[in-house]
PDB file of N, CA and C in Angstrom:
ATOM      1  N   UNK A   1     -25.261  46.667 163.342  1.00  0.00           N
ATOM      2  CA  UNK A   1     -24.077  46.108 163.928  1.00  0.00           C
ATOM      3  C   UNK A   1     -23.762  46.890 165.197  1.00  0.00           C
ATOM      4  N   UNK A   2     -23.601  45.963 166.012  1.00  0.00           N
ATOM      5  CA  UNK A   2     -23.253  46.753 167.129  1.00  0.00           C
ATOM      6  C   UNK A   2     -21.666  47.160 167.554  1.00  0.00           C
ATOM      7  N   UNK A   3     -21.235  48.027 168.394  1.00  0.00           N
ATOM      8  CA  UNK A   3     -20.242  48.809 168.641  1.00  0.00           C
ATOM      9  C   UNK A   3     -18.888  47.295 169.497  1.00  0.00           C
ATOM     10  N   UNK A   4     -20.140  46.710 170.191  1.00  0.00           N
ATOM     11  CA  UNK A   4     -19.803  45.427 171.138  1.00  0.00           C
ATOM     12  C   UNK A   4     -19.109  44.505 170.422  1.00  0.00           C
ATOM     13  N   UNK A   5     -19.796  44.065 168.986  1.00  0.00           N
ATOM     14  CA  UNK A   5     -19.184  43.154 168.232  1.00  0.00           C
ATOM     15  C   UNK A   5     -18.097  43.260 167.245  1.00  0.00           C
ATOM     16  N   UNK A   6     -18.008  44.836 167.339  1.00  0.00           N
ATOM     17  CA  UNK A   6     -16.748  45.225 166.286  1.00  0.00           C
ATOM     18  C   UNK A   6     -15.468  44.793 167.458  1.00  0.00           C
ATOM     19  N   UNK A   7     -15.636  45.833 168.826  1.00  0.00           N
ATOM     20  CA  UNK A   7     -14.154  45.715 169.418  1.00  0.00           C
ATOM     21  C   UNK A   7     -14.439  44.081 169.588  1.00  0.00           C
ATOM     22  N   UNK A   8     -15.291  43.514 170.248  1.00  0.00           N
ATOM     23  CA  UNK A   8     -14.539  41.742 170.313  1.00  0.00           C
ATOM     24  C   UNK A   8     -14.206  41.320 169.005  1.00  0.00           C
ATOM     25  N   UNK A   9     -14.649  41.681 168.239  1.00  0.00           N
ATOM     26  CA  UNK A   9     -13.765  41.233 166.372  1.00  0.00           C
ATOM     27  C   UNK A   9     -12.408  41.226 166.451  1.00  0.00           C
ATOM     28  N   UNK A  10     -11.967  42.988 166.856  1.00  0.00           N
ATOM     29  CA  UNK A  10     -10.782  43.875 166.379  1.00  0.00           C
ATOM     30  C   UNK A  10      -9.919  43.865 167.996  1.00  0.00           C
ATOM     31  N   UNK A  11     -10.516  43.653 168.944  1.00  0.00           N
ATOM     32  CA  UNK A  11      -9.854  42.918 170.086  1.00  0.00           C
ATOM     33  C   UNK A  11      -9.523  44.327 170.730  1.00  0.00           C
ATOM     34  N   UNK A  12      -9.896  45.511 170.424  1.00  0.00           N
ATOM     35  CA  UNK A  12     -10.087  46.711 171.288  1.00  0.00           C
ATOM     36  C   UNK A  12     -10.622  47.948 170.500  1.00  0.00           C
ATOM     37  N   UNK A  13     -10.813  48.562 171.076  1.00  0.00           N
ATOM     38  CA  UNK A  13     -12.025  50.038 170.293  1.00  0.00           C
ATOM     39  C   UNK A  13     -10.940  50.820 169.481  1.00  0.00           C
ATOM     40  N   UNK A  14      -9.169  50.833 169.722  1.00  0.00           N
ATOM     41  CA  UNK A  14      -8.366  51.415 169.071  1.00  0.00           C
ATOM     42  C   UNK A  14      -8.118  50.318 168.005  1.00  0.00           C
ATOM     43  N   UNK A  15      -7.913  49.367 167.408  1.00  0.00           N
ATOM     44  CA  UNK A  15      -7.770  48.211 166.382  1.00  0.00           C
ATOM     45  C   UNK A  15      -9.261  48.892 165.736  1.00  0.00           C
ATOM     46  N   UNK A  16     -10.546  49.188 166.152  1.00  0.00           N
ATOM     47  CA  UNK A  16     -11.890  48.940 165.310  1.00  0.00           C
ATOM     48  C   UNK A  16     -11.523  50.436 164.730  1.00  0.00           C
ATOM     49  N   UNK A  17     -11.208  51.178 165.796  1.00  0.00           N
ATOM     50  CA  UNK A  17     -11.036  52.675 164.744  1.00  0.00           C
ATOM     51  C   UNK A  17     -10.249  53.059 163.592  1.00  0.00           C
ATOM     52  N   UNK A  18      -8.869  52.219 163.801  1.00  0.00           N
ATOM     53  CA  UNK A  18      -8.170  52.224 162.695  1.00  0.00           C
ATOM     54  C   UNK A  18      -8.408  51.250 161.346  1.00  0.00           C
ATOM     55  N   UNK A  19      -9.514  50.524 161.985  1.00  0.00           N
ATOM     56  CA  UNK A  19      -9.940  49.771 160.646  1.00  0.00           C
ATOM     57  C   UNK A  19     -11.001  50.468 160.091  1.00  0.00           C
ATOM     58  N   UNK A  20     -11.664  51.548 160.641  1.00  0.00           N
ATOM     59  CA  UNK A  20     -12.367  52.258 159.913  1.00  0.00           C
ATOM     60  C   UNK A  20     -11.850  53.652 159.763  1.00  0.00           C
ATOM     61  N   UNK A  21     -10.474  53.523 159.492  1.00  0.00           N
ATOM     62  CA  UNK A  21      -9.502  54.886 159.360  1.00  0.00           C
ATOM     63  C   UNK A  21     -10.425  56.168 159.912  1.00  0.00           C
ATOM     64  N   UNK A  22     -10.374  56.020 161.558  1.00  0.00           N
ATOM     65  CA  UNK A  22     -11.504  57.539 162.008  1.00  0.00           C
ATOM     66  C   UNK A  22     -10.238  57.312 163.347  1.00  0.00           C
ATOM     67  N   UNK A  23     -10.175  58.275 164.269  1.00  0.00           N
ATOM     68  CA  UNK A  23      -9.531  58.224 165.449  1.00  0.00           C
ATOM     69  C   UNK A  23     -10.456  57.812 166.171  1.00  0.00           C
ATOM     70  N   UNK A  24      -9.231  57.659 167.327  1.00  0.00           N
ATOM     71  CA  UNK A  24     -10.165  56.338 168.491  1.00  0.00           C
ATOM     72  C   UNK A  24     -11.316  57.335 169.755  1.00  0.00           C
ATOM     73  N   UNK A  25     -11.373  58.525 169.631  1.00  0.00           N
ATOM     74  CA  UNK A  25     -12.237  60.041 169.900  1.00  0.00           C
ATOM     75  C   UNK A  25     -13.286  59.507 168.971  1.00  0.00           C
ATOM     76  N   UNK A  26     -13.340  59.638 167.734  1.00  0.00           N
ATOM     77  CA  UNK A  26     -14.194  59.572 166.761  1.00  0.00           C
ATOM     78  C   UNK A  26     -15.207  58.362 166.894  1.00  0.00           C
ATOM     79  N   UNK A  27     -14.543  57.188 167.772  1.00  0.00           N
ATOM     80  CA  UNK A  27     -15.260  55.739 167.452  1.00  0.00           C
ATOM     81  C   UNK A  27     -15.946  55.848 168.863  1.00  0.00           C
ATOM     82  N   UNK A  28     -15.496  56.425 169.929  1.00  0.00           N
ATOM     83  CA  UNK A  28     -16.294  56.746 171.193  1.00  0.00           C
ATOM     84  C   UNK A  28     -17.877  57.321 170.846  1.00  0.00           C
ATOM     85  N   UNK A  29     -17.669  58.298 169.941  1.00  0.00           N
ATOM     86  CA  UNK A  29     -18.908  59.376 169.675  1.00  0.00           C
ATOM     87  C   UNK A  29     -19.977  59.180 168.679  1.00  0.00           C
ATOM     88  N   UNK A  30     -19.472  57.772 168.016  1.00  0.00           N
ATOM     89  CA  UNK A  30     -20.325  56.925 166.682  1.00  0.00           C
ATOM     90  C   UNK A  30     -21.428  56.559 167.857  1.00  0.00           C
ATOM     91  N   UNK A  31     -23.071  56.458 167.507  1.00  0.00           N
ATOM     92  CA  UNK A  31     -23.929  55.752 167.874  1.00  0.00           C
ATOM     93  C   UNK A  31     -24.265  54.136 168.155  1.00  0.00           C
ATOM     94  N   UNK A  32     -24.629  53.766 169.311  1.00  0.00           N
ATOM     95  CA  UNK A  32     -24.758  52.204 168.810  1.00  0.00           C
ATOM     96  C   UNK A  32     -25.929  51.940 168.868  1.00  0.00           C
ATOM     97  N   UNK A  33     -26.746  51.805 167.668  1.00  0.00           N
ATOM     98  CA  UNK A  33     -25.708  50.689 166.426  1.00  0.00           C
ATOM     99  C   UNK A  33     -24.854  51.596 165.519  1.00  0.00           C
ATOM    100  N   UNK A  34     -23.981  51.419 165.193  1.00  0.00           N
ATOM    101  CA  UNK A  34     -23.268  52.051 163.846  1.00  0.00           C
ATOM    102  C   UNK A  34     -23.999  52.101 163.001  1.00  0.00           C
ATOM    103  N   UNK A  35     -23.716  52.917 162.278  1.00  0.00           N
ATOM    104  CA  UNK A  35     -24.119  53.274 160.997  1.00  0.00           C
ATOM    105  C   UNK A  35     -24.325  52.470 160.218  1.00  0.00           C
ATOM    106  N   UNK A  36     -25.237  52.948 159.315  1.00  0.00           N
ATOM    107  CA  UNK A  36     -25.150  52.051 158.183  1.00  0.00           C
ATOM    108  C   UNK A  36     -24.114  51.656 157.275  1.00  0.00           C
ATOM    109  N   UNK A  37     -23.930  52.731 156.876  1.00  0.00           N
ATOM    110  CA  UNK A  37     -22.206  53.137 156.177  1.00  0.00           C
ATOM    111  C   UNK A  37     -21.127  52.489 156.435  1.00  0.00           C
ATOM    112  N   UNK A  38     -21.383  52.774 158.086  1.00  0.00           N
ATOM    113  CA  UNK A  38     -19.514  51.909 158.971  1.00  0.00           C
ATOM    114  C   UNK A  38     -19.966  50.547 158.762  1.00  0.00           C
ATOM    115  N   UNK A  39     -20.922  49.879 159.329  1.00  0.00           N
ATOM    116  CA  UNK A  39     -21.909  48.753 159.161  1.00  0.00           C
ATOM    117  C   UNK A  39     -21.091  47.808 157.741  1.00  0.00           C
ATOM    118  N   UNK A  40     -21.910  48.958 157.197  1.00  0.00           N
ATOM    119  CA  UNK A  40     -21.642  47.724 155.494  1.00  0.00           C
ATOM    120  C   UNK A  40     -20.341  47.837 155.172  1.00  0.00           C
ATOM    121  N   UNK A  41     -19.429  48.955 155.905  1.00  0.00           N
ATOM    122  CA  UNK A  41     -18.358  48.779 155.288  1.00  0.00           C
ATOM    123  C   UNK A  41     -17.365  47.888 156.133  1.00  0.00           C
ATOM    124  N   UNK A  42     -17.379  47.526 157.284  1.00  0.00           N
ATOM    125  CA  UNK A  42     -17.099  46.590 158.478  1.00  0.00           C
ATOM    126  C   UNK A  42     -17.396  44.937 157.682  1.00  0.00           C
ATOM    127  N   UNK A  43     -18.503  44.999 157.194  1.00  0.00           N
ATOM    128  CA  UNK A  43     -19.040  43.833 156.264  1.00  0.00           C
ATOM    129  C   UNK A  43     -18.091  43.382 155.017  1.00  0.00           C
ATOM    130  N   UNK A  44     -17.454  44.291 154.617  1.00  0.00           N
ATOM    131  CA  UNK A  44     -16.737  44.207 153.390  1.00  0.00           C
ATOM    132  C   UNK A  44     -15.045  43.865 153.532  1.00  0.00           C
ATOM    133  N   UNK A  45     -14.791  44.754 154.785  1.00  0.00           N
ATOM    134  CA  UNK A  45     -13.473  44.897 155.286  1.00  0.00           C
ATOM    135  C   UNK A  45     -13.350  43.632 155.824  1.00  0.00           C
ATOM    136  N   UNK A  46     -14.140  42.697 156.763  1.00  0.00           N
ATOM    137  CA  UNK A  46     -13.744  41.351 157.277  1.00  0.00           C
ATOM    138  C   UNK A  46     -14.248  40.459 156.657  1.00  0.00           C
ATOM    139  N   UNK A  47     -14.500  40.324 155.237  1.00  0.00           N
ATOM    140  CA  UNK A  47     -14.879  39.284 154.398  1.00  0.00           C
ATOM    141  C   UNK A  47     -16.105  38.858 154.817  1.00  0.00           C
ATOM    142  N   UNK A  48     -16.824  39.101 155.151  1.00  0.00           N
ATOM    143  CA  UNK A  48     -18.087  38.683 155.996  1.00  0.00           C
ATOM    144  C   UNK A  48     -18.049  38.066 157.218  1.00  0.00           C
ATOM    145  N   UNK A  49     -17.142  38.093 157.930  1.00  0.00           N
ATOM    146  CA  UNK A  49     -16.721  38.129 159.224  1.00  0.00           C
ATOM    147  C   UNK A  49     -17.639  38.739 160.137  1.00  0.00           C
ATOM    148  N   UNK A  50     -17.824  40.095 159.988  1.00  0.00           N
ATOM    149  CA  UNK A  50     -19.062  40.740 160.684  1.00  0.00           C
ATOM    150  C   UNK A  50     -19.998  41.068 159.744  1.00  0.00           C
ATOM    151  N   UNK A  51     -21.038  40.548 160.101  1.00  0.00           N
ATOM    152  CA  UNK A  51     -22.316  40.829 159.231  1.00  0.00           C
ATOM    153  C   UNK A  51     -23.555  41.629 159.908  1.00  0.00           C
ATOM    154  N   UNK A  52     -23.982  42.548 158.738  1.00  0.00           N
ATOM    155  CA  UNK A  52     -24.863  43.150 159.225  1.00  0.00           C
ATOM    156  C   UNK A  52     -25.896  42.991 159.856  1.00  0.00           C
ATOM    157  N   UNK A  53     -26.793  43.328 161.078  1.00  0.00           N
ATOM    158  CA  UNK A  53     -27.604  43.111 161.328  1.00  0.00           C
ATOM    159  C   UNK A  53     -29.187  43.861 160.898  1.00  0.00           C
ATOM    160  N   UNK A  54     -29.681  43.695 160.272  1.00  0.00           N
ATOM    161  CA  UNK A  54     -30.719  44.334 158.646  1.00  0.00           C
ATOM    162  C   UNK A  54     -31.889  44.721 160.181  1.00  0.00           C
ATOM    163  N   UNK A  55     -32.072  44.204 161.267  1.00  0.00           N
ATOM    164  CA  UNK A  55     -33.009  44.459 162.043  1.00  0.00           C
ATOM    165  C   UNK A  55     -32.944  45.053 163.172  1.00  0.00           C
ATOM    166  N   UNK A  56     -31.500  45.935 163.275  1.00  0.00           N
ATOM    167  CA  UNK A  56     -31.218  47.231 163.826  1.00  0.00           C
ATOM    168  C   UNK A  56     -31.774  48.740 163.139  1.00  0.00           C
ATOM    169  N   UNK A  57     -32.126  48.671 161.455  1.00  0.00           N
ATOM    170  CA  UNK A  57     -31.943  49.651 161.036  1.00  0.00           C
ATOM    171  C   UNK A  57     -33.222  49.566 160.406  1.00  0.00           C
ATOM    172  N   UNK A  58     -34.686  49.894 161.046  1.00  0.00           N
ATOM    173  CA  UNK A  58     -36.023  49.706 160.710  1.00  0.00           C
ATOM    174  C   UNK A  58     -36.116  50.638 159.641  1.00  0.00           C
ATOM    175  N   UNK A  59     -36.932  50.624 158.319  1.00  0.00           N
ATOM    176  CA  UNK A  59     -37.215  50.753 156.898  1.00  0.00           C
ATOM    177  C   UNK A  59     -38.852  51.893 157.404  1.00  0.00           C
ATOM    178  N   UNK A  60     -38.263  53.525 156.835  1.00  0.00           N
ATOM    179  CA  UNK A  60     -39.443  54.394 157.107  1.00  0.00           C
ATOM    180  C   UNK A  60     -40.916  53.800 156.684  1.00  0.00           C
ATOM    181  N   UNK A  61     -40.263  53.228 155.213  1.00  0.00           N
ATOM    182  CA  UNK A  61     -41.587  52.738 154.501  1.00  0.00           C
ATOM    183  C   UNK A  61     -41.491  51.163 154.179  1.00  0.00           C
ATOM    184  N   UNK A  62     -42.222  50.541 154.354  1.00  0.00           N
ATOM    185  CA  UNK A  62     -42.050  48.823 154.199  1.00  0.00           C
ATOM    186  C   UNK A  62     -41.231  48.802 152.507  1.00  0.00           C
ATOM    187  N   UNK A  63     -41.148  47.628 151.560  1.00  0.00           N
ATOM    188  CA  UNK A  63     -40.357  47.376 150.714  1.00  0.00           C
ATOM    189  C   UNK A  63     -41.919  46.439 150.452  1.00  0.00           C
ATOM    190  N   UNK A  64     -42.100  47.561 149.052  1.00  0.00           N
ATOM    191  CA  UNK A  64     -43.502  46.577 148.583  1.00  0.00           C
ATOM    192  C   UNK A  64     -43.365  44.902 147.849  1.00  0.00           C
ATOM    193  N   UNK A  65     -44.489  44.471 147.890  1.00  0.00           N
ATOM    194  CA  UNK A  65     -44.269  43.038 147.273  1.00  0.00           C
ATOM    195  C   UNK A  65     -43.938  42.803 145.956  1.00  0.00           C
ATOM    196  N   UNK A  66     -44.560  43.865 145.021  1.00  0.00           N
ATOM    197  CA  UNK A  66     -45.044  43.688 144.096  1.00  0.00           C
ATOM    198  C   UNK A  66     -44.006  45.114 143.588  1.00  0.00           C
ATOM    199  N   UNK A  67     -42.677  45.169 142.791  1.00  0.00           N
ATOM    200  CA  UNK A  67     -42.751  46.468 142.239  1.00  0.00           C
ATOM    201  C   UNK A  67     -43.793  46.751 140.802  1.00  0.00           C
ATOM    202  N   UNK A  68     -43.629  48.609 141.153  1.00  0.00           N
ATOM    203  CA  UNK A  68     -43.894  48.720 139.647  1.00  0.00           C
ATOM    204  C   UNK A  68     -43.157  48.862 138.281  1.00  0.00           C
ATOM    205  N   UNK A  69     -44.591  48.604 137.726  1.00  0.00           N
ATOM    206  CA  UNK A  69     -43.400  48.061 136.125  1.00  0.00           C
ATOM    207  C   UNK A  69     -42.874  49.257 135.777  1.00  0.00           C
ATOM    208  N   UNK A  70     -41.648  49.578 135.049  1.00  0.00           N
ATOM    209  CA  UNK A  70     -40.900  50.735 134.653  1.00  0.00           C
ATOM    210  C   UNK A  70     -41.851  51.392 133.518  1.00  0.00           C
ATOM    211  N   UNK A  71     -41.627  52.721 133.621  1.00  0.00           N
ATOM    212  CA  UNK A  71     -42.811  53.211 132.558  1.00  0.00           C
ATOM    213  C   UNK A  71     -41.596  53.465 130.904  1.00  0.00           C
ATOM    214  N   UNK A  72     -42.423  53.165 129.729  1.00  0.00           N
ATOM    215  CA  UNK A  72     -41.257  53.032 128.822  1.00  0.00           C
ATOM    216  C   UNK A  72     -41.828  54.395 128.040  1.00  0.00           C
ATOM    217  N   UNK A  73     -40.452  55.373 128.095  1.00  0.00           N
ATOM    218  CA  UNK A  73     -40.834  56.568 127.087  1.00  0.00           C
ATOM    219  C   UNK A  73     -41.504  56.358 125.684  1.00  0.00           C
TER     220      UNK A  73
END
């Protein structure tokens, strides 16, 4: 999620900070893209209003096809 689409959401960078209870210092110095964290929780806070974007935040290791089966004690 980008930093761009929160303030046009929240209609300025002081409205996006207080919706993620951090000061408006604090929301300057966040990375863009946000976090994952602020991300999903931005997702939750506007009902799905802003949704995550899953292809900002590339996966170290792919997500296999096939899991494995659980091993049973």
């Amino acid at each position: 999620m980008r930093k761009a689409d929160v303030v046009a959401w929240y209609g300025s960078a002081q409205l996006a900070a207080i919706a993620l209870d951090m000061s408006r210092q604090r929301w300057y110095v966040l990375p863009d893209p946000l976090p994952k964290a602020h991300a999903c929780e931005l997702e939750v806070i506007t009902a799905g209003g802003l949704r995550v974007d899953w292809s900002l935040y590339p996966r170290r290791r792919p997500i296999p096809d096939v899991m494995p089966k659980p091993r049973v004690p």
